[in-house]
PDB file of N, CA and C in Angstrom:
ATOM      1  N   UNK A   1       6.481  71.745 -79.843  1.00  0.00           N
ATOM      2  CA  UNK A   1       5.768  71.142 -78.744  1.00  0.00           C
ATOM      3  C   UNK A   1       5.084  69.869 -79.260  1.00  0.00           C
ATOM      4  N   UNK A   2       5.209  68.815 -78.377  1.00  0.00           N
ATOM      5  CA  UNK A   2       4.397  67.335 -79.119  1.00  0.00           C
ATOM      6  C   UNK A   2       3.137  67.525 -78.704  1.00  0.00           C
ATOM      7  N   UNK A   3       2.467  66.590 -78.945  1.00  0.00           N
ATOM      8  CA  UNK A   3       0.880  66.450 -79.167  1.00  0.00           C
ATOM      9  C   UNK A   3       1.054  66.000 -77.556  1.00  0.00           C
ATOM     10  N   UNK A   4      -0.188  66.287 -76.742  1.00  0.00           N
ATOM     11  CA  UNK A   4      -0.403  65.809 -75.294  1.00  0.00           C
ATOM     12  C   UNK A   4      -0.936  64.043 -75.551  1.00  0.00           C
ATOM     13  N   UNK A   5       0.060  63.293 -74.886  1.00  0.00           N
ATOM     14  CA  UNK A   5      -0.254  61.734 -74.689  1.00  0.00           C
ATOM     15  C   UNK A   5      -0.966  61.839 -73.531  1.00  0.00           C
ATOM     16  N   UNK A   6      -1.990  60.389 -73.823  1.00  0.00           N
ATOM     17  CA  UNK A   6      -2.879  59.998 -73.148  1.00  0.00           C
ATOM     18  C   UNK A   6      -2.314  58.802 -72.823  1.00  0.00           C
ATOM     19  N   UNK A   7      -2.935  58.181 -71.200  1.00  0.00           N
ATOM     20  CA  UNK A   7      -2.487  56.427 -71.131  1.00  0.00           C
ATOM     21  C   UNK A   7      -3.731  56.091 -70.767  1.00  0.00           C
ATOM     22  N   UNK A   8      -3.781  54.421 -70.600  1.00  0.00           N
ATOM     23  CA  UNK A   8      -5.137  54.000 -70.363  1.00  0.00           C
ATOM     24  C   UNK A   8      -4.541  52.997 -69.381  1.00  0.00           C
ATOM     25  N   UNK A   9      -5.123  53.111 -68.061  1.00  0.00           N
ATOM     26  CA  UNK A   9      -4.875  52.395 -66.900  1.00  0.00           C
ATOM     27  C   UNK A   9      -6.147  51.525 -66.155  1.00  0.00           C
ATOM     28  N   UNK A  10      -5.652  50.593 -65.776  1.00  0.00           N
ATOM     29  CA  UNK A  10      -7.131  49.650 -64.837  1.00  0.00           C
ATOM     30  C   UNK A  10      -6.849  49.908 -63.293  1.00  0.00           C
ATOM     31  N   UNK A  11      -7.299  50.390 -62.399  1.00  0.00           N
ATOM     32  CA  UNK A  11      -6.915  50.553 -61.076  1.00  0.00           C
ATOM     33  C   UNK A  11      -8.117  50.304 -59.859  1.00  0.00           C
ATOM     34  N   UNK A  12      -7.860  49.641 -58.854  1.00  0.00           N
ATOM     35  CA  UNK A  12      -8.752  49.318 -57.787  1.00  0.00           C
ATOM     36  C   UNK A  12      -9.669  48.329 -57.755  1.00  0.00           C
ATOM     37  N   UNK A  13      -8.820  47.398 -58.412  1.00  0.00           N
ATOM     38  CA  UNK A  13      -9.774  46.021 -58.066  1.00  0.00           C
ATOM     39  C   UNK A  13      -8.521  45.197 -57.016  1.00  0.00           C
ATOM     40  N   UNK A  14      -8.601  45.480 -56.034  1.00  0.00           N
ATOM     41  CA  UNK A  14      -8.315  45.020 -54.594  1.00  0.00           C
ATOM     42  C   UNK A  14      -8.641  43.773 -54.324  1.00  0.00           C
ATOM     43  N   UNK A  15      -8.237  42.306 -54.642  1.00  0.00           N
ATOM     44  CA  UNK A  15      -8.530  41.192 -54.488  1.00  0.00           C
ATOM     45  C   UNK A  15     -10.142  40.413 -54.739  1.00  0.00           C
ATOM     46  N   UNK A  16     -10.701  41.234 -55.695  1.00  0.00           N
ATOM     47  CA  UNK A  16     -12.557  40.834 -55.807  1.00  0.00           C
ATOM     48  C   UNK A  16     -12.320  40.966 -57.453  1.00  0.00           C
ATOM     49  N   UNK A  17     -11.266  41.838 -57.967  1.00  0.00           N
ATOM     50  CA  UNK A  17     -11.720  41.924 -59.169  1.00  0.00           C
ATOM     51  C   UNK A  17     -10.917  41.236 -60.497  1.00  0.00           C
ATOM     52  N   UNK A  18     -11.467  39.744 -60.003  1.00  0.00           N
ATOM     53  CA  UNK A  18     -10.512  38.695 -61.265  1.00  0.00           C
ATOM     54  C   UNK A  18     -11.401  39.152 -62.600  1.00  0.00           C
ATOM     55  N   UNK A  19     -12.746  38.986 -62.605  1.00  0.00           N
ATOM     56  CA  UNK A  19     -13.315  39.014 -63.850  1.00  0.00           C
ATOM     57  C   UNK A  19     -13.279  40.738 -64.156  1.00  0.00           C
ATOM     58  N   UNK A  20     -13.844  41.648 -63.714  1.00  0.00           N
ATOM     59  CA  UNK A  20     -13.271  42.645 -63.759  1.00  0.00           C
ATOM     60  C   UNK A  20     -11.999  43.089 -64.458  1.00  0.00           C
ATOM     61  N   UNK A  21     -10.813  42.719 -64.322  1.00  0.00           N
ATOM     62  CA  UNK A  21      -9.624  42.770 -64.496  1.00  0.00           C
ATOM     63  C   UNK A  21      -9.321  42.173 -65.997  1.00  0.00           C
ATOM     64  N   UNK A  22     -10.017  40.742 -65.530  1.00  0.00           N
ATOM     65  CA  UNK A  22      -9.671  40.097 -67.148  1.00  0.00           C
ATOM     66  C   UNK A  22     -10.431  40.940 -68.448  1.00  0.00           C
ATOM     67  N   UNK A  23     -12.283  41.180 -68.093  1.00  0.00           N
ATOM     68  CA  UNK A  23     -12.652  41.921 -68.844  1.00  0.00           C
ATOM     69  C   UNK A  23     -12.267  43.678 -69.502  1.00  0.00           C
ATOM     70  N   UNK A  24     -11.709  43.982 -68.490  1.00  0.00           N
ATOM     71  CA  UNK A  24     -10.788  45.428 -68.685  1.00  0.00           C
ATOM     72  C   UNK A  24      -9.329  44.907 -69.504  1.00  0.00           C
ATOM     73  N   UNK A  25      -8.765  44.009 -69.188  1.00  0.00           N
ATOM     74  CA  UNK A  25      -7.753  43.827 -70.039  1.00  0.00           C
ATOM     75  C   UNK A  25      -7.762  43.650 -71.544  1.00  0.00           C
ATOM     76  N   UNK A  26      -8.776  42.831 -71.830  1.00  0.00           N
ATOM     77  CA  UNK A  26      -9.391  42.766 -73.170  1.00  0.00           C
ATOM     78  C   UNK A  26      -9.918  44.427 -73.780  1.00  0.00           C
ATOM     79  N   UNK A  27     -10.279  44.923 -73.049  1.00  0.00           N
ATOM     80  CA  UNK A  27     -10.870  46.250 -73.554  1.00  0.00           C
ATOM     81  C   UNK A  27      -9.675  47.173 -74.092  1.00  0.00           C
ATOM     82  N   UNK A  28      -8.508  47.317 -73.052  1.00  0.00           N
ATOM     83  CA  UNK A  28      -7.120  48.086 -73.308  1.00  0.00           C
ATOM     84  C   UNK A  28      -6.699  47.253 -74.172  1.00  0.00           C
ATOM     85  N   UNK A  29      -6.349  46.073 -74.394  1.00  0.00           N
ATOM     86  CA  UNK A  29      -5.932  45.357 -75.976  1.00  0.00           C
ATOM     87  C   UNK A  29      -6.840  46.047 -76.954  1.00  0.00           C
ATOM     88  N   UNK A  30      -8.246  45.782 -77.253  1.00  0.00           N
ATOM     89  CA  UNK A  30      -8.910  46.487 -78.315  1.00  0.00           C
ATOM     90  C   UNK A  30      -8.325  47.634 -78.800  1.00  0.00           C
ATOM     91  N   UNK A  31      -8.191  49.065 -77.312  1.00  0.00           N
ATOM     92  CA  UNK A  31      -7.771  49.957 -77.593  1.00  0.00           C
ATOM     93  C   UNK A  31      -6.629  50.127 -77.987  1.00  0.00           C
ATOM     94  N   UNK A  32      -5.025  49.394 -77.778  1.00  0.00           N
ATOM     95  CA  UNK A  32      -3.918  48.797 -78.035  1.00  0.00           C
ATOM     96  C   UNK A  32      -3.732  48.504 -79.229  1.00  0.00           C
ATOM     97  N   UNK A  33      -4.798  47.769 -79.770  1.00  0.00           N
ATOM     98  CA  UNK A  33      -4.455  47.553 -80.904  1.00  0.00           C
ATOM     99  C   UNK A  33      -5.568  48.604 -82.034  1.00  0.00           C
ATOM    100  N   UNK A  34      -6.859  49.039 -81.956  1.00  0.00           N
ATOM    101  CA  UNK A  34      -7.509  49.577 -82.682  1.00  0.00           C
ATOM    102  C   UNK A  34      -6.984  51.100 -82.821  1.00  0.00           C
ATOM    103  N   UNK A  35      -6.745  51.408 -82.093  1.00  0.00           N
ATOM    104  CA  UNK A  35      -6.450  53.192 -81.987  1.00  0.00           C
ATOM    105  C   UNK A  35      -6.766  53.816 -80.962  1.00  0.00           C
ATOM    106  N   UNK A  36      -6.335  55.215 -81.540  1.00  0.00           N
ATOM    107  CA  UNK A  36      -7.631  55.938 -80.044  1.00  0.00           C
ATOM    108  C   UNK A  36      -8.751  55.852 -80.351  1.00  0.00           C
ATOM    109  N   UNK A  37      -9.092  55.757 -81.483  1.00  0.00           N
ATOM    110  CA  UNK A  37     -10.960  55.597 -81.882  1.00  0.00           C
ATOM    111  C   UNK A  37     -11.393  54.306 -81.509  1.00  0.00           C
ATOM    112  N   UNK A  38     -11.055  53.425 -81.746  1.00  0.00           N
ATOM    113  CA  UNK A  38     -11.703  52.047 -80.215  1.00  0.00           C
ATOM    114  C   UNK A  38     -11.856  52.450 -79.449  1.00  0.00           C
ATOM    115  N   UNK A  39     -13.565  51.985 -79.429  1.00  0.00           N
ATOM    116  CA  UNK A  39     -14.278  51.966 -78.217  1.00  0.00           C
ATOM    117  C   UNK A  39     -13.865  51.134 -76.905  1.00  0.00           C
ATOM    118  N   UNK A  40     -14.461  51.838 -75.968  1.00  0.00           N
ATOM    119  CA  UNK A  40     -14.448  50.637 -74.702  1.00  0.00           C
ATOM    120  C   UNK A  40     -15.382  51.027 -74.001  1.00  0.00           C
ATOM    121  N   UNK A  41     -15.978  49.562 -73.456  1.00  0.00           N
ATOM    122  CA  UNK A  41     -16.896  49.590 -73.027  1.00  0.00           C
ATOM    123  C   UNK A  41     -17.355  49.789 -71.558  1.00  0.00           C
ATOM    124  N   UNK A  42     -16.425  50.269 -71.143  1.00  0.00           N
ATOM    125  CA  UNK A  42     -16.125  50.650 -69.490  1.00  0.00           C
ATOM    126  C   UNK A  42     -16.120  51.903 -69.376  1.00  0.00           C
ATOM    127  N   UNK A  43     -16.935  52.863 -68.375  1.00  0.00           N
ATOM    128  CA  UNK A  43     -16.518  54.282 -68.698  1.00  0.00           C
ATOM    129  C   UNK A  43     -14.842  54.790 -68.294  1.00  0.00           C
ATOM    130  N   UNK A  44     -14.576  55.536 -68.449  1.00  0.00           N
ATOM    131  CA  UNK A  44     -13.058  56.392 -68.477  1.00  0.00           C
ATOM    132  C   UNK A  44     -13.036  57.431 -67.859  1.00  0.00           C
ATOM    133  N   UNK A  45     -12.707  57.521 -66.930  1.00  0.00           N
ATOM    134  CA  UNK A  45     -12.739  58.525 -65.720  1.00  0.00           C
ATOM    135  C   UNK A  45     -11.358  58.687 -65.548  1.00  0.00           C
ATOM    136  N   UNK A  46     -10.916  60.141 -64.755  1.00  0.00           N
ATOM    137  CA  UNK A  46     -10.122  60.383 -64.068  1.00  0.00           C
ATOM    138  C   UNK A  46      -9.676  59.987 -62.711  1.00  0.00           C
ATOM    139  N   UNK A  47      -8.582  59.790 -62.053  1.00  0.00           N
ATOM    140  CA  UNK A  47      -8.422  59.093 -60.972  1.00  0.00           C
ATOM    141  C   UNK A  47      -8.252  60.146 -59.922  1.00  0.00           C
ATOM    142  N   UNK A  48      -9.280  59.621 -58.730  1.00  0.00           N
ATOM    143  CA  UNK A  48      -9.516  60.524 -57.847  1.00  0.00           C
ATOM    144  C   UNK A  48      -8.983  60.609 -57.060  1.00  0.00           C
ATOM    145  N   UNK A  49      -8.092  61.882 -56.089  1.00  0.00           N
ATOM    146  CA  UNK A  49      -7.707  62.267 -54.817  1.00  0.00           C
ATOM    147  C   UNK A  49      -8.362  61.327 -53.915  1.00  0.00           C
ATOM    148  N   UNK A  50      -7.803  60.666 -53.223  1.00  0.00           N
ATOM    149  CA  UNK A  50      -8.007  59.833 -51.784  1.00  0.00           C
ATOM    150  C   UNK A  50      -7.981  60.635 -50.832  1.00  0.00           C
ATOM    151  N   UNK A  51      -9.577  61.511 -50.254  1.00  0.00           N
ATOM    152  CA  UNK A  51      -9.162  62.486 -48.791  1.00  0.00           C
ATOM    153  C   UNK A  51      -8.469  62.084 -47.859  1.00  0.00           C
ATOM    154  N   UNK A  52      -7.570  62.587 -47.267  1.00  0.00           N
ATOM    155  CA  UNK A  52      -6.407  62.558 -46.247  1.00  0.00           C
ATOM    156  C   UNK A  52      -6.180  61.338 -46.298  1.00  0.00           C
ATOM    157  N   UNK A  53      -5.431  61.056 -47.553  1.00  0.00           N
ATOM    158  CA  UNK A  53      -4.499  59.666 -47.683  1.00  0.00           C
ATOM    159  C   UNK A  53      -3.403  60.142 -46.904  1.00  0.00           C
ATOM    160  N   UNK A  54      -2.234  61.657 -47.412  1.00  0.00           N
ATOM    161  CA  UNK A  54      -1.797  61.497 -46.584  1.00  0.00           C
ATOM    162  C   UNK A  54      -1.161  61.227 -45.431  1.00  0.00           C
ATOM    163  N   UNK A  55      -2.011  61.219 -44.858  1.00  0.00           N
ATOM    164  CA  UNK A  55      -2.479  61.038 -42.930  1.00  0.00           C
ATOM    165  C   UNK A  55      -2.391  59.475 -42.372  1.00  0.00           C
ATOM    166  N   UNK A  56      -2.075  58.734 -43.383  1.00  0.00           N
ATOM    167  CA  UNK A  56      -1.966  57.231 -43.461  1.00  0.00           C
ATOM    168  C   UNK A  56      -1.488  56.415 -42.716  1.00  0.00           C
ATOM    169  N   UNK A  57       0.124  56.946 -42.394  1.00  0.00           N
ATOM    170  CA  UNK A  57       1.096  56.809 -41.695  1.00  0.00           C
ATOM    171  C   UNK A  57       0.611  56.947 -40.729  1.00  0.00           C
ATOM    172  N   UNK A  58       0.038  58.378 -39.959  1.00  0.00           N
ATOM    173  CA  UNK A  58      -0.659  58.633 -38.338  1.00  0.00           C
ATOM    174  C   UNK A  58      -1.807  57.179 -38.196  1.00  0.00           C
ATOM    175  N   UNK A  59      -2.570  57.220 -38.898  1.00  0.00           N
ATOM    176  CA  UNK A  59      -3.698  56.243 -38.604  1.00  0.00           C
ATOM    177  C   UNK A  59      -2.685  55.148 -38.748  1.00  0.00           C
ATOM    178  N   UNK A  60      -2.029  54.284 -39.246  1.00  0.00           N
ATOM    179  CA  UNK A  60      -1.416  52.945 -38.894  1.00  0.00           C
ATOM    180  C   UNK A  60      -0.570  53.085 -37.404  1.00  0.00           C
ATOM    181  N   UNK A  61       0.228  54.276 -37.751  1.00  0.00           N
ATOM    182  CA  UNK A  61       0.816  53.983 -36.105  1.00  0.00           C
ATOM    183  C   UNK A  61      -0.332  53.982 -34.615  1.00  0.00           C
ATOM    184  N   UNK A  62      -1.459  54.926 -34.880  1.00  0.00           N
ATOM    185  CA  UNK A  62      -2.250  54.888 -33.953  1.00  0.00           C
ATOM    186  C   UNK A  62      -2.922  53.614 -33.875  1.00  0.00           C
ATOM    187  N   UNK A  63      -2.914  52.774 -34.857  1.00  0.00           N
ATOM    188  CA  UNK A  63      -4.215  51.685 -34.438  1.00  0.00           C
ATOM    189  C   UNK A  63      -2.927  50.263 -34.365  1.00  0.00           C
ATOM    190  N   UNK A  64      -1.876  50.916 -34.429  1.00  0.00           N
ATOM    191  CA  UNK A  64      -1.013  49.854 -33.948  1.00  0.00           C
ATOM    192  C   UNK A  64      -0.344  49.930 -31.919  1.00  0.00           C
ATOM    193  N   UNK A  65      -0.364  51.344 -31.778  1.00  0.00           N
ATOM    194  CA  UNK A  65      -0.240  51.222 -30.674  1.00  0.00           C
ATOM    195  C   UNK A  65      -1.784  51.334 -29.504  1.00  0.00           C
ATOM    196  N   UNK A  66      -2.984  51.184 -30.242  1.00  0.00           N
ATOM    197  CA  UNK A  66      -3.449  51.113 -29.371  1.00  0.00           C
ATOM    198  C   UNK A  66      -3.815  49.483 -29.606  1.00  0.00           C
ATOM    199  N   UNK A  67      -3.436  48.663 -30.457  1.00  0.00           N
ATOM    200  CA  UNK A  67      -3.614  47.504 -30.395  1.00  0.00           C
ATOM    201  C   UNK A  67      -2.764  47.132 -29.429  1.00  0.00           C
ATOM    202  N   UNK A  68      -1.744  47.433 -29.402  1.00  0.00           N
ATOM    203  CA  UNK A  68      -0.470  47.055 -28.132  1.00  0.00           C
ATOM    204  C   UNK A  68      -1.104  47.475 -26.751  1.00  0.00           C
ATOM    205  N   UNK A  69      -1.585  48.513 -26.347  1.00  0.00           N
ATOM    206  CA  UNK A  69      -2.559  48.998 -25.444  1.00  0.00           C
ATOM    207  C   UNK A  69      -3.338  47.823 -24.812  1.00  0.00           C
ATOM    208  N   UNK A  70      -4.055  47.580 -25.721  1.00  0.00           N
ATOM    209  CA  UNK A  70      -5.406  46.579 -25.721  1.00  0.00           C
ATOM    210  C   UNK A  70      -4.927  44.847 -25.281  1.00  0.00           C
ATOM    211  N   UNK A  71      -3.393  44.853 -26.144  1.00  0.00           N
ATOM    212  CA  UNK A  71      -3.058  43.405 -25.257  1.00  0.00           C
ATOM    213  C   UNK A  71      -2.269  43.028 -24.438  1.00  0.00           C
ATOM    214  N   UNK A  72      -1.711  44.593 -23.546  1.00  0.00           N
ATOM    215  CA  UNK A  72      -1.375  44.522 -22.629  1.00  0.00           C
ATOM    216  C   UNK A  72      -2.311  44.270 -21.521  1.00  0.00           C
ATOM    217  N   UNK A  73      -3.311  45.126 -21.726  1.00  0.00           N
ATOM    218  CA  UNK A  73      -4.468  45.233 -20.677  1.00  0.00           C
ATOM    219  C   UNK A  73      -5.424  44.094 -20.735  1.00  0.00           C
ATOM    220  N   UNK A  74      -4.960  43.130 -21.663  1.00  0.00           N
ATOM    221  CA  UNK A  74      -5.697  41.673 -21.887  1.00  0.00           C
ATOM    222  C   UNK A  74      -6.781  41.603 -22.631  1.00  0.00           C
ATOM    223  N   UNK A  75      -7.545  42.708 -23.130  1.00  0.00           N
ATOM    224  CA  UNK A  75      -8.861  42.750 -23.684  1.00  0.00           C
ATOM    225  C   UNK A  75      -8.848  42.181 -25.113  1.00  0.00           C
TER     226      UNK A  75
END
């Protein structure tokens, strides 16, 4: 059996997070290149379940047909 691998990922900077991003990139190089014992200075969390992501699909079709709704009726 091999040893359990770990990865190190940057996720959810949604168009706000240039410096963010750049500063996290530098941090995964450190770790990239130092080891697993390089530090970083960002905490390291697990990535969380999105409640009723899902359900995603229903909510886009609904707020697309009641947008169609809305410019039929002119509002």
């Amino acid at each position: 059996m091999s040893p359990r691998k770990t990865s190190l990922i940057s996720l959810g900077c949604n168009g706000r997070g240039v410096a963010l991003s750049t500063a996290m990139g530098q941090q995964l190089a450190r770790r990239l290149i130092g080891g697993k014992n390089a530090e970083i200075d960002m905490p390291v969390t697990g990535i969380k379940p999105m409640p009723l992501h899902a359900f995603w699909p229903v909510g886009v079709t609904a707020a697309v047909l009641a947008g169609r709704v809305r410019d039929r009726l002119g509002m």
